[in-house]
Protein backbone atom coordinates (compact mmCIF):
# COMPACT_ATOMS: atom_id res chain seq x y z
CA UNK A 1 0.00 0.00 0.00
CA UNK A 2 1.44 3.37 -1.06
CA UNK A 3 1.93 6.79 1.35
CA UNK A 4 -1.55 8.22 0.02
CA UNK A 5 -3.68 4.93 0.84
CA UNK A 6 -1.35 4.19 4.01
CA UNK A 7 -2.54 8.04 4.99
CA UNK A 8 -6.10 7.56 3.86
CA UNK A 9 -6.76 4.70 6.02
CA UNK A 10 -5.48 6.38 9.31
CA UNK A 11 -8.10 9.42 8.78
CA UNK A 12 -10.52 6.72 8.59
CA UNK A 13 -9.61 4.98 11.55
CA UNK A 14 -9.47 8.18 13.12
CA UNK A 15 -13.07 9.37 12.09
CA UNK A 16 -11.97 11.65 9.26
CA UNK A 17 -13.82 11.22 6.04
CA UNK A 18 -13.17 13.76 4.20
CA UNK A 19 -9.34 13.72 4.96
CA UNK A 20 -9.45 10.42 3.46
CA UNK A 21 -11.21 11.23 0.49
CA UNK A 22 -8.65 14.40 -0.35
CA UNK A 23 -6.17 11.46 -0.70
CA UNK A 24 -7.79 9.12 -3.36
CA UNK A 25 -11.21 10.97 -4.33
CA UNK A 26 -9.35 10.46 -7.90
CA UNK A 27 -8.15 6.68 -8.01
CA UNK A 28 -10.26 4.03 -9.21
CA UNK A 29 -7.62 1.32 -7.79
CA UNK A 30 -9.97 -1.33 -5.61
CA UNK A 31 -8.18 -0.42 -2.29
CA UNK A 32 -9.19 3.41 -2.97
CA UNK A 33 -12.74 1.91 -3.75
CA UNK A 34 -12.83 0.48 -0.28
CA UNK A 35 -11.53 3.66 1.32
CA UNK A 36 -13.89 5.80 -0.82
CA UNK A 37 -16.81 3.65 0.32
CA UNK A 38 -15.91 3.39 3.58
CA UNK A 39 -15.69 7.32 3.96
CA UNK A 40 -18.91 8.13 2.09
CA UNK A 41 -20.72 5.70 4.61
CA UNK A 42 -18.96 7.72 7.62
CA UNK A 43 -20.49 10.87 6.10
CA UNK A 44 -23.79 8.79 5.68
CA UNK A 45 -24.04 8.77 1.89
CA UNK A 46 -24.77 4.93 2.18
CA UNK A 47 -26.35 4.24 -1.21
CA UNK A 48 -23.31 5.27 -2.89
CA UNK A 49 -20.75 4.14 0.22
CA UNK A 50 -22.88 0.72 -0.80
CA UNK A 51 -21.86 0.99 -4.63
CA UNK A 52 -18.33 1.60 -4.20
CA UNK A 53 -18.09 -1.38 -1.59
CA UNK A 54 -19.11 -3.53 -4.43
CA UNK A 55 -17.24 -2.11 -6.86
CA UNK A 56 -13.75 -2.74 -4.69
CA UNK A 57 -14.99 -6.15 -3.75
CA UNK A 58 -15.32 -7.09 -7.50
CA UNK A 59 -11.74 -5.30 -8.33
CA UNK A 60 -9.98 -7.13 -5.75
CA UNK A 61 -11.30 -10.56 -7.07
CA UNK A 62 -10.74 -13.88 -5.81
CA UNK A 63 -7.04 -14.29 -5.29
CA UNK A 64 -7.20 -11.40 -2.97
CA UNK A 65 -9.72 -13.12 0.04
CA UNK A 66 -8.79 -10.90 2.98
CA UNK A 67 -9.45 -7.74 0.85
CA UNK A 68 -12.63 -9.15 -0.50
CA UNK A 69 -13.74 -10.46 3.28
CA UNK A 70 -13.25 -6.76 4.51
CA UNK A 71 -15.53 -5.38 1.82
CA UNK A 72 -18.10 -8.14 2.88
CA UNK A 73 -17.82 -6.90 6.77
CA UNK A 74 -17.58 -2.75 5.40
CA UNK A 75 -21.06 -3.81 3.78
CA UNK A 76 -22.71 -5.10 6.27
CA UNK A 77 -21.92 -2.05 8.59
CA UNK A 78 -23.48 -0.19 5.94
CA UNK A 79 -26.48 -2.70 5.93
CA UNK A 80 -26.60 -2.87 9.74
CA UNK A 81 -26.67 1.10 9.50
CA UNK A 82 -29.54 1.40 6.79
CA UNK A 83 -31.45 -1.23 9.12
CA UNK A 84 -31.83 -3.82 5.71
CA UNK A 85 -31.49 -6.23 9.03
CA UNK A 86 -32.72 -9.34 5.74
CA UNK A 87 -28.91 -8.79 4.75
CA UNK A 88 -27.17 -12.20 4.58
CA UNK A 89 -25.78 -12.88 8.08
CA UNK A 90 -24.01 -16.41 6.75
CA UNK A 91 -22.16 -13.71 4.18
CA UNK A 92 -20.28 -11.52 7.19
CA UNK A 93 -20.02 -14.78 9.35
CA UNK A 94 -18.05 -16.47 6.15
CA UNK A 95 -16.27 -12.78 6.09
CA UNK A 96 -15.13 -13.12 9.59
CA UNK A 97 -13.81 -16.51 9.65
CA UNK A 98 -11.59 -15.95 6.43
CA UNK A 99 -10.52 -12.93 8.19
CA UNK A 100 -9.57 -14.92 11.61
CA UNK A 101 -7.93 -17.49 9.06
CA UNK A 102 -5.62 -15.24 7.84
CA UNK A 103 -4.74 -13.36 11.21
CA UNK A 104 -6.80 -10.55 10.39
CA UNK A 105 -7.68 -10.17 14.39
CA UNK A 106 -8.73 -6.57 13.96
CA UNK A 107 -11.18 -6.87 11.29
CA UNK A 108 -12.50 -10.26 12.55
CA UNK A 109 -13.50 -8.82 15.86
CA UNK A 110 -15.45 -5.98 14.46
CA UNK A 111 -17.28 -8.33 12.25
CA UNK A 112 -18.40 -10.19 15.56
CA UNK A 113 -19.56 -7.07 16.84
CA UNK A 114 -21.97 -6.46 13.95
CA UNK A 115 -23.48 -9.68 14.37
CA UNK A 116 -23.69 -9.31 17.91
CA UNK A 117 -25.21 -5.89 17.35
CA UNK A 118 -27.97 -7.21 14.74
CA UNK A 119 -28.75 -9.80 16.98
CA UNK A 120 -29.12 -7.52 19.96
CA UNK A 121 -31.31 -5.30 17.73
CA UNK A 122 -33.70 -8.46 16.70
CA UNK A 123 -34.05 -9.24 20.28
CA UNK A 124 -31.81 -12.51 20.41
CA UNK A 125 -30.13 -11.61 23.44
CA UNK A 126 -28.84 -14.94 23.87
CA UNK A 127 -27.37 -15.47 20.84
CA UNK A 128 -25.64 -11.79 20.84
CA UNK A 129 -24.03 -12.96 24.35
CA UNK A 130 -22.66 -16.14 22.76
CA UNK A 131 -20.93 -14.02 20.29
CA UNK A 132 -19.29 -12.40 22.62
CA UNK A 133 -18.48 -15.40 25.20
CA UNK A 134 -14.76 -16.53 25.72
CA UNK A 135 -13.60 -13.63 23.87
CA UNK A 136 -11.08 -11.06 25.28
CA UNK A 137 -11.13 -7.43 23.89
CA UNK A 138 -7.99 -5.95 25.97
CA UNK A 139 -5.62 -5.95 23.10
CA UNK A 140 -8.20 -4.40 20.54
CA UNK A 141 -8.02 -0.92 19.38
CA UNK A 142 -9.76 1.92 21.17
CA UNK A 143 -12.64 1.83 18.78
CA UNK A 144 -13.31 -1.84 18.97
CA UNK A 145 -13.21 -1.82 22.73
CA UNK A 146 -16.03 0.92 22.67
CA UNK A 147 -17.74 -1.23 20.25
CA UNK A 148 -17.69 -4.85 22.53
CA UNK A 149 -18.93 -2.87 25.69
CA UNK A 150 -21.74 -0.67 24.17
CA UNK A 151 -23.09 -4.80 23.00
CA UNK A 152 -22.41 -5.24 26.55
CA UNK A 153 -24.37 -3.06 27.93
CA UNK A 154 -26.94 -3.32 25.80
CA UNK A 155 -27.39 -6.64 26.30
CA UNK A 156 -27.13 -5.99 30.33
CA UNK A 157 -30.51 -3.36 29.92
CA UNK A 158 -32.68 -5.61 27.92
CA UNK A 159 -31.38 -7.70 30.20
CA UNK A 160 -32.69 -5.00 33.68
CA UNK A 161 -28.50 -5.73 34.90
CA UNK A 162 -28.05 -2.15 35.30
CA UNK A 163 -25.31 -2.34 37.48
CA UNK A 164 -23.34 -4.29 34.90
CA UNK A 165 -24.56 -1.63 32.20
CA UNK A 166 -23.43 1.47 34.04
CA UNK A 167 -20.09 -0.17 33.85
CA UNK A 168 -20.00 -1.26 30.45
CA UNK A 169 -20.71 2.35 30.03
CA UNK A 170 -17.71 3.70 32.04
CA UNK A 171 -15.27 1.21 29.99
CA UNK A 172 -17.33 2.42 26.65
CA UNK A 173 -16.72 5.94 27.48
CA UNK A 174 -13.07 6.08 28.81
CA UNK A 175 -12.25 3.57 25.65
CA UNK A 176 -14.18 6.06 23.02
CA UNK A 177 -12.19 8.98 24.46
CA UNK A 178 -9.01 6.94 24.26
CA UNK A 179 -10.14 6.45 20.33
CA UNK A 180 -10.55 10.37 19.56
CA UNK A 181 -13.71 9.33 17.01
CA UNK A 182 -16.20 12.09 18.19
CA UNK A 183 -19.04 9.94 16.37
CA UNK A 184 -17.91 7.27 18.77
CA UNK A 185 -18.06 9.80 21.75
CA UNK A 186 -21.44 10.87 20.96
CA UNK A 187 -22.93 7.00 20.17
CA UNK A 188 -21.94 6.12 24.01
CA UNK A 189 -23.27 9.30 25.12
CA UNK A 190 -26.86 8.61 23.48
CA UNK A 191 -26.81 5.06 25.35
CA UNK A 192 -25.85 6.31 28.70
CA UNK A 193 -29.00 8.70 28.51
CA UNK A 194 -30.91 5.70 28.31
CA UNK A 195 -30.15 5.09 31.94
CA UNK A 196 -31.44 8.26 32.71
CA UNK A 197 -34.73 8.64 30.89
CA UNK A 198 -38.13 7.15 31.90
CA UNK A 199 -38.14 3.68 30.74
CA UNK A 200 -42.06 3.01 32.17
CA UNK A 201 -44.73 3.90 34.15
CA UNK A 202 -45.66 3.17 37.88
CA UNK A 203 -49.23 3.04 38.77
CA UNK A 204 -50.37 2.67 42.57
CA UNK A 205 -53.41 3.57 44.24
CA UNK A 206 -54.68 5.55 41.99
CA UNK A 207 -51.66 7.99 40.91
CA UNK A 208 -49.01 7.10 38.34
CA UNK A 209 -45.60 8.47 37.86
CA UNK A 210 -42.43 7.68 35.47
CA UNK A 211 -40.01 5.23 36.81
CA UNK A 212 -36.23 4.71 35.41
CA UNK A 213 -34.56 1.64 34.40
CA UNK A 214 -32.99 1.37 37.78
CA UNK A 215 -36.29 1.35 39.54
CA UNK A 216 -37.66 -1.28 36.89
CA UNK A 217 -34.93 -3.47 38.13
CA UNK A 218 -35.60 -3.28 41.83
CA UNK A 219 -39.37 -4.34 40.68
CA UNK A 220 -38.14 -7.69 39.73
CA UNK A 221 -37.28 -8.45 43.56
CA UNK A 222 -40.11 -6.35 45.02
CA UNK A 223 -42.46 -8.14 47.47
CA UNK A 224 -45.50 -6.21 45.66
CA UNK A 225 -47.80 -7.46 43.23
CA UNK A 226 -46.12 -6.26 40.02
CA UNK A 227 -48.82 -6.21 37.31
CA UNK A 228 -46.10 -5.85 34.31
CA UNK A 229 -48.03 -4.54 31.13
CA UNK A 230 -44.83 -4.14 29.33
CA UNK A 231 -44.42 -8.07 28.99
CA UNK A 232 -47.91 -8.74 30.24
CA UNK A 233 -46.91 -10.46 33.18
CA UNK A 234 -48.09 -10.74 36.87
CA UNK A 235 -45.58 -12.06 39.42
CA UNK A 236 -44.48 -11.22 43.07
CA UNK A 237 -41.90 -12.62 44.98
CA UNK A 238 -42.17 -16.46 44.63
CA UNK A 239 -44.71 -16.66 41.50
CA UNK A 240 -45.18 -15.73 38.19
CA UNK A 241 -47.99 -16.20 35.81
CA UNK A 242 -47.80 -14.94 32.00
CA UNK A 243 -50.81 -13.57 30.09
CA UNK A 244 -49.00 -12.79 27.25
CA UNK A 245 -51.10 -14.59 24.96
CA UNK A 246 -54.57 -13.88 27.17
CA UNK A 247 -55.16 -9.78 26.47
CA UNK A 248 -58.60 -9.86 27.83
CA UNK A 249 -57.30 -11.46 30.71
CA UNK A 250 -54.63 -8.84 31.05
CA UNK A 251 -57.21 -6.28 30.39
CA UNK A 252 -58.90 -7.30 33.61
CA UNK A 253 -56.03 -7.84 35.78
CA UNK A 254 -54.58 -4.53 34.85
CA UNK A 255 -57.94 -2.67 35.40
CA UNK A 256 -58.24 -4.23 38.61
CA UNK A 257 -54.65 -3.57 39.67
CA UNK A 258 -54.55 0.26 38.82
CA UNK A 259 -57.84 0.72 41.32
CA UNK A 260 -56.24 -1.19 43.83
CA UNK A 261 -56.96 -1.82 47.01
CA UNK A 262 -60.52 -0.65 45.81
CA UNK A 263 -62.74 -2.49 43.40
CA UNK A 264 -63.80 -1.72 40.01
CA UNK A 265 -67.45 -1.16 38.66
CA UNK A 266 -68.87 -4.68 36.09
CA UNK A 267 -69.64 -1.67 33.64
CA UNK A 268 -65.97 -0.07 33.52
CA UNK A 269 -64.26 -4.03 33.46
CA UNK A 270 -66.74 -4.82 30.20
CA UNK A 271 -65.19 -1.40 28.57
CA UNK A 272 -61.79 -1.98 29.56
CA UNK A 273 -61.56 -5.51 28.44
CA UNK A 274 -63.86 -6.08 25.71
CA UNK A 275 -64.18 -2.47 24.46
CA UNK A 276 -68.08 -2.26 24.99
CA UNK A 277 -69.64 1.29 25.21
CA UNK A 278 -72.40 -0.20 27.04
CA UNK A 279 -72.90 -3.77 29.21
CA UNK A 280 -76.02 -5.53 28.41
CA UNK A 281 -76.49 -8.94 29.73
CA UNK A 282 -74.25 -11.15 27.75
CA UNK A 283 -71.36 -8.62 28.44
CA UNK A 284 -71.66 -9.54 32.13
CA UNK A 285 -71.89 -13.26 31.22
CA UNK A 286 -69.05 -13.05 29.20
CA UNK A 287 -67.72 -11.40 32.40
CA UNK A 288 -67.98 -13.60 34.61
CA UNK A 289 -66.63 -16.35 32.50
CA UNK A 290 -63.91 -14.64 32.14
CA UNK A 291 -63.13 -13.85 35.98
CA UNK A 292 -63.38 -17.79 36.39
CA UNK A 293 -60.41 -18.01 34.13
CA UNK A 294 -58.53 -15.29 35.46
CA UNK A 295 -58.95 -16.74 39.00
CA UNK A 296 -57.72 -19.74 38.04
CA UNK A 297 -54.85 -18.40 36.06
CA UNK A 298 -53.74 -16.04 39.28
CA UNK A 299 -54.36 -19.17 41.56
CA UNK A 300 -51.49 -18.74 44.07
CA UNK A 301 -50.90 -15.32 43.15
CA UNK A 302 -53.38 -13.60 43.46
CA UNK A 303 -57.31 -14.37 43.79
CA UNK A 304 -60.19 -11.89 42.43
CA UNK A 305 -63.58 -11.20 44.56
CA UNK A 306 -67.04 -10.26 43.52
CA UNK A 307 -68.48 -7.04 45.47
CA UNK A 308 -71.74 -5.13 44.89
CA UNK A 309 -70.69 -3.43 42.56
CA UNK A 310 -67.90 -5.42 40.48
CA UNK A 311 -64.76 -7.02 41.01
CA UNK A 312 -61.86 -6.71 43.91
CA UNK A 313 -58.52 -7.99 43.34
CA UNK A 314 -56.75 -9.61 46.98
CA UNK A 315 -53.02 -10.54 46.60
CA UNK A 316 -52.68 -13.81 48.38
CA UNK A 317 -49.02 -12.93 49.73
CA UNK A 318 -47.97 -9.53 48.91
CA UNK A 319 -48.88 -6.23 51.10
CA UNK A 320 -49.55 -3.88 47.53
CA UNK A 321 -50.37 -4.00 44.02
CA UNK A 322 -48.47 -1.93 41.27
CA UNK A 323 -49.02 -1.85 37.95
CA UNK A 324 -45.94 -1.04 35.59
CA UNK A 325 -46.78 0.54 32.33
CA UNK A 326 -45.58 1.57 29.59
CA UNK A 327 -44.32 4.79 29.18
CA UNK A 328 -46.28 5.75 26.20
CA UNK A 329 -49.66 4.15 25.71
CA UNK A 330 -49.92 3.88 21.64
CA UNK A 331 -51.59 1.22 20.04
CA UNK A 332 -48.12 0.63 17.84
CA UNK A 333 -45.98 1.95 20.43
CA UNK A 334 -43.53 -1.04 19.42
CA UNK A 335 -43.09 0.54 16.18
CA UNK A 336 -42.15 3.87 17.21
CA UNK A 337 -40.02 2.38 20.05
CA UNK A 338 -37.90 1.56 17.16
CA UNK A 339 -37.99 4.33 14.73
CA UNK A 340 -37.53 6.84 17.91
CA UNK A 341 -33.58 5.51 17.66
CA UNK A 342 -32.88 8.14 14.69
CA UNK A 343 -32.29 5.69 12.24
CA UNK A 344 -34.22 4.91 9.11
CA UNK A 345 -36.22 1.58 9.15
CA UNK A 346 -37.50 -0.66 5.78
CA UNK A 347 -40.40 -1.88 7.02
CA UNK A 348 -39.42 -5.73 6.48
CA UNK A 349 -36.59 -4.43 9.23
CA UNK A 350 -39.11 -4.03 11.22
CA UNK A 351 -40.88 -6.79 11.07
CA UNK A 352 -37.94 -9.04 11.49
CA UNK A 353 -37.16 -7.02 14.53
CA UNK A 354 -40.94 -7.16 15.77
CA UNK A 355 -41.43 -10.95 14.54
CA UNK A 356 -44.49 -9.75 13.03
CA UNK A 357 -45.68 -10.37 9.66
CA UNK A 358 -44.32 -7.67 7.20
CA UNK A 359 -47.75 -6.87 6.08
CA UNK A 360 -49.24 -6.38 10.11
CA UNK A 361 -46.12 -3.96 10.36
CA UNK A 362 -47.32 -2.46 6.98
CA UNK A 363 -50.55 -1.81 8.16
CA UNK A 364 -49.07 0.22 11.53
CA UNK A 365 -46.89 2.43 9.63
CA UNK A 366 -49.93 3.64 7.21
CA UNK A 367 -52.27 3.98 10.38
CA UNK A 368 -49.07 5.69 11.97
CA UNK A 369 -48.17 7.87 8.49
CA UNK A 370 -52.19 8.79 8.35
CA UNK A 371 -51.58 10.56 11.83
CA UNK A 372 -48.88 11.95 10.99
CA UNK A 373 -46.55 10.18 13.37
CA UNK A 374 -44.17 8.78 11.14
CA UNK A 375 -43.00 9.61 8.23
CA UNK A 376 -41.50 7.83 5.13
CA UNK A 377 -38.82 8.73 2.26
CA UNK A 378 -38.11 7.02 -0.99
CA UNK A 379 -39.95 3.82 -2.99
CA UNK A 380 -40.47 0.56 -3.06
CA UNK A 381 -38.03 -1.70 -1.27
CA UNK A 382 -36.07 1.71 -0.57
CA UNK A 383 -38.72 3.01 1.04
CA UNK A 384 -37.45 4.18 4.57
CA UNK A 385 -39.35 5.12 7.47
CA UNK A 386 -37.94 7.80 10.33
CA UNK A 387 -39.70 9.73 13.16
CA UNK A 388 -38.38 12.13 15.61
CA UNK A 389 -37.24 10.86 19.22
CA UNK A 390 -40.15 10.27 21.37
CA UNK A 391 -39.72 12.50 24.26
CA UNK A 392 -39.38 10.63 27.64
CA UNK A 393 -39.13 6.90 25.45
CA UNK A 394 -36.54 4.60 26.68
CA UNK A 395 -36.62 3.11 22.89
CA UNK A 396 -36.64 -0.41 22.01
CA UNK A 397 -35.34 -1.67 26.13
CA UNK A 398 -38.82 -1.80 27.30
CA UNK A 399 -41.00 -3.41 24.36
CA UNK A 400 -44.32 -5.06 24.51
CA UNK A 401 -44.96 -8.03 22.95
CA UNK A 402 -45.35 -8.38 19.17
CA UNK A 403 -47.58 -6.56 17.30
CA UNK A 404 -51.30 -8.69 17.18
């Protein structure tokens, strides 16, 4: 490699684009493809970063495997980055063992952290852990080291290990700093806020107010009654029961648990749970079939009492009920959980990261674009789909379950 690519590569590595591209804007050689790809996708020109990638990858050819297994691990940053999360994983995992192969340690590693990062994005938490098990980042560069402890800490808040997270953090911070990348900086900055914004809401007797992840955590030990409507759980200290796939059921509990310790009206349960303006007489039968199911389904949790009036849940151990919510109540709050990170989403991205059906995630965005919540960019399968950050939304750490 000559002076001016030798040069070109260390403003890369150092998070300057445009220093790179002043040194081969004007070669057509495949190792200035590369670097001309790689610094258009650093100043987030990623359709034509995409091109150029290609273009290098076919120049290089197939003597030349190392070169051609970086391209393959530069484009799949650039997919991970456009969220095309359909972009052949078995591609960058061939990438990073031809890479490991020929002692390419560098490059190999930061191909493990993209897959670790898509996976963490999908929701596989335990196959982004495994990527990362039995592997030792000390000797990595500055960048790389951010890189493996932002997937840590990720993985530690879906997770509610916010301990471990905070100091995933620290490490992430002190090792982007170390790197001089600004961009890198900035990335760890935007997930420490995380930690500090509202990740849900806490509802007792009556009154509600946000909670952080923190608190969320210390929920999972509490001796309470912890109605969770963000996985659709009930549980307290020794039991847990999941209604995940009962929403009526839910419906109920929840009503019941945000009146607690009083009881709730027949009339308000058959509009909470089965959306009725009005109860007529087969609404309260269908009630009361219902509360047998729930009572069985709480049986050692919790048990549910008729009054006068309606219903009364009675925890069988715990002293108080709370109800944790989420902390925006939107019928596709899943799908702006995602879009709030900044980035722009295809909406079979989406679905893949949802494990919904591309059309049922189809059908949110249009409800979502008719109110003017989201808002979309381009055609066909590069149609993109962005929204501004939700204020007060802790993102994608505190999801429901998938869409219905």
């Amino acid at each position: 490699m000559d002076s001016l690519m030798t040069a070109a590569a260390r403003a890369l590595a150092a998070g300057d684009p445009l220093g790179a591209l002043n040194r081969v804007a004007l070669r057509d050689d495949a190792p200035a493809l590369a670097l001309r790809g790689i610094a258009m996708a650093q100043l987030g020109d990623l359709d034509r970063a995409r091109a150029l990638i290609r273009a290098a990858a076919r120049a290089f050819g197939v003597r030349q495997a190392v070169a051609r297994a970086r391209c393959v691990v530069a484009e799949a940053e650039i997919a991970f980055v456009s969220r095309d999360l359909g972009w052949p994983a078995k591609a960058l995992h061939a990438a990073r063992t031809t890479l490991e192969q020929h002692g390419d340690r560098v490059n190999a590693a930061h191909a493990r952290y993209l897959e670790a990062r898509r996976l963490l994005l999908i929701g596989r938490l335990d196959a982004a852990e495994g990527e990362l098990a039995d592997f030792e980042p000390a000797s990595l560069p500055p960048a790389l080291r951010t890189a493996h402890d932002l997937v840590v800490a990720g993985i530690a808040m879906r997770r509610l290990q916010i301990r471990q997270a905070r100091t995933a953090l620290t490490r992430a911070r002190l090792a982007a700093r170390q790197s001089g990348i600004p961009a890198l900086a900035a990335e760890v900055e935007s997930a420490t806020l995380i930690l500090d914004t509202p990740a849900a809401r806490l509802v007792a007797g009556g009154s509600e107010r946000p909670v952080m992840l923190d608190e969320v955590e210390a929920l999972q030990t509490s001796k309470a009654l912890v109605i969770d409507a963000c996985r659709h759980i009930v549980r307290d200290a020794e039991k847990e029961a999941s209604l995940a796939r009962r929403p009526v059921l839910f419906a109920l509990v929840r009503a019941l648990g945000e009146v607690w310790p009083g009881d709730m009206s027949r009339d308000e349960l058959v509009a909470r749970a089965f959306g009725a303006k009005s109860a007529d007489e087969s609404h309260r039968a269908r009630l009361r079939v219902e509360m047998g199911r729930l009572r069985a389904t709480l049986r050692g949790l919790a048990t549910v009492d008729a009054t006068s009036r309606g219903f009364l849940l009675v925890p069988r151990r715990a002293g108080e009920v709370l109800v944790l919510a989420r902390p925006v109540e939107e019928k596709y709050a899943a799908v702006l959980a995602f879009l709030s990170d900044g980035e722009a989403w295809s909406s079979s991205a989406l679905a893949l990261a949802l494990g919904a059906s591309q059309r049922t995630v189809q059908r949110a965005l249009d409800e979502l674009a008719f109110a003017a919540k989201v808002q979309f960019f381009g055609r066909g399968r590069a149609r993109r789909w962005v929204t501004p950050p939700v204020p007060s939304f802790a993102t994608t750490l505190l999801l429901p379950p998938p869409l219905p």
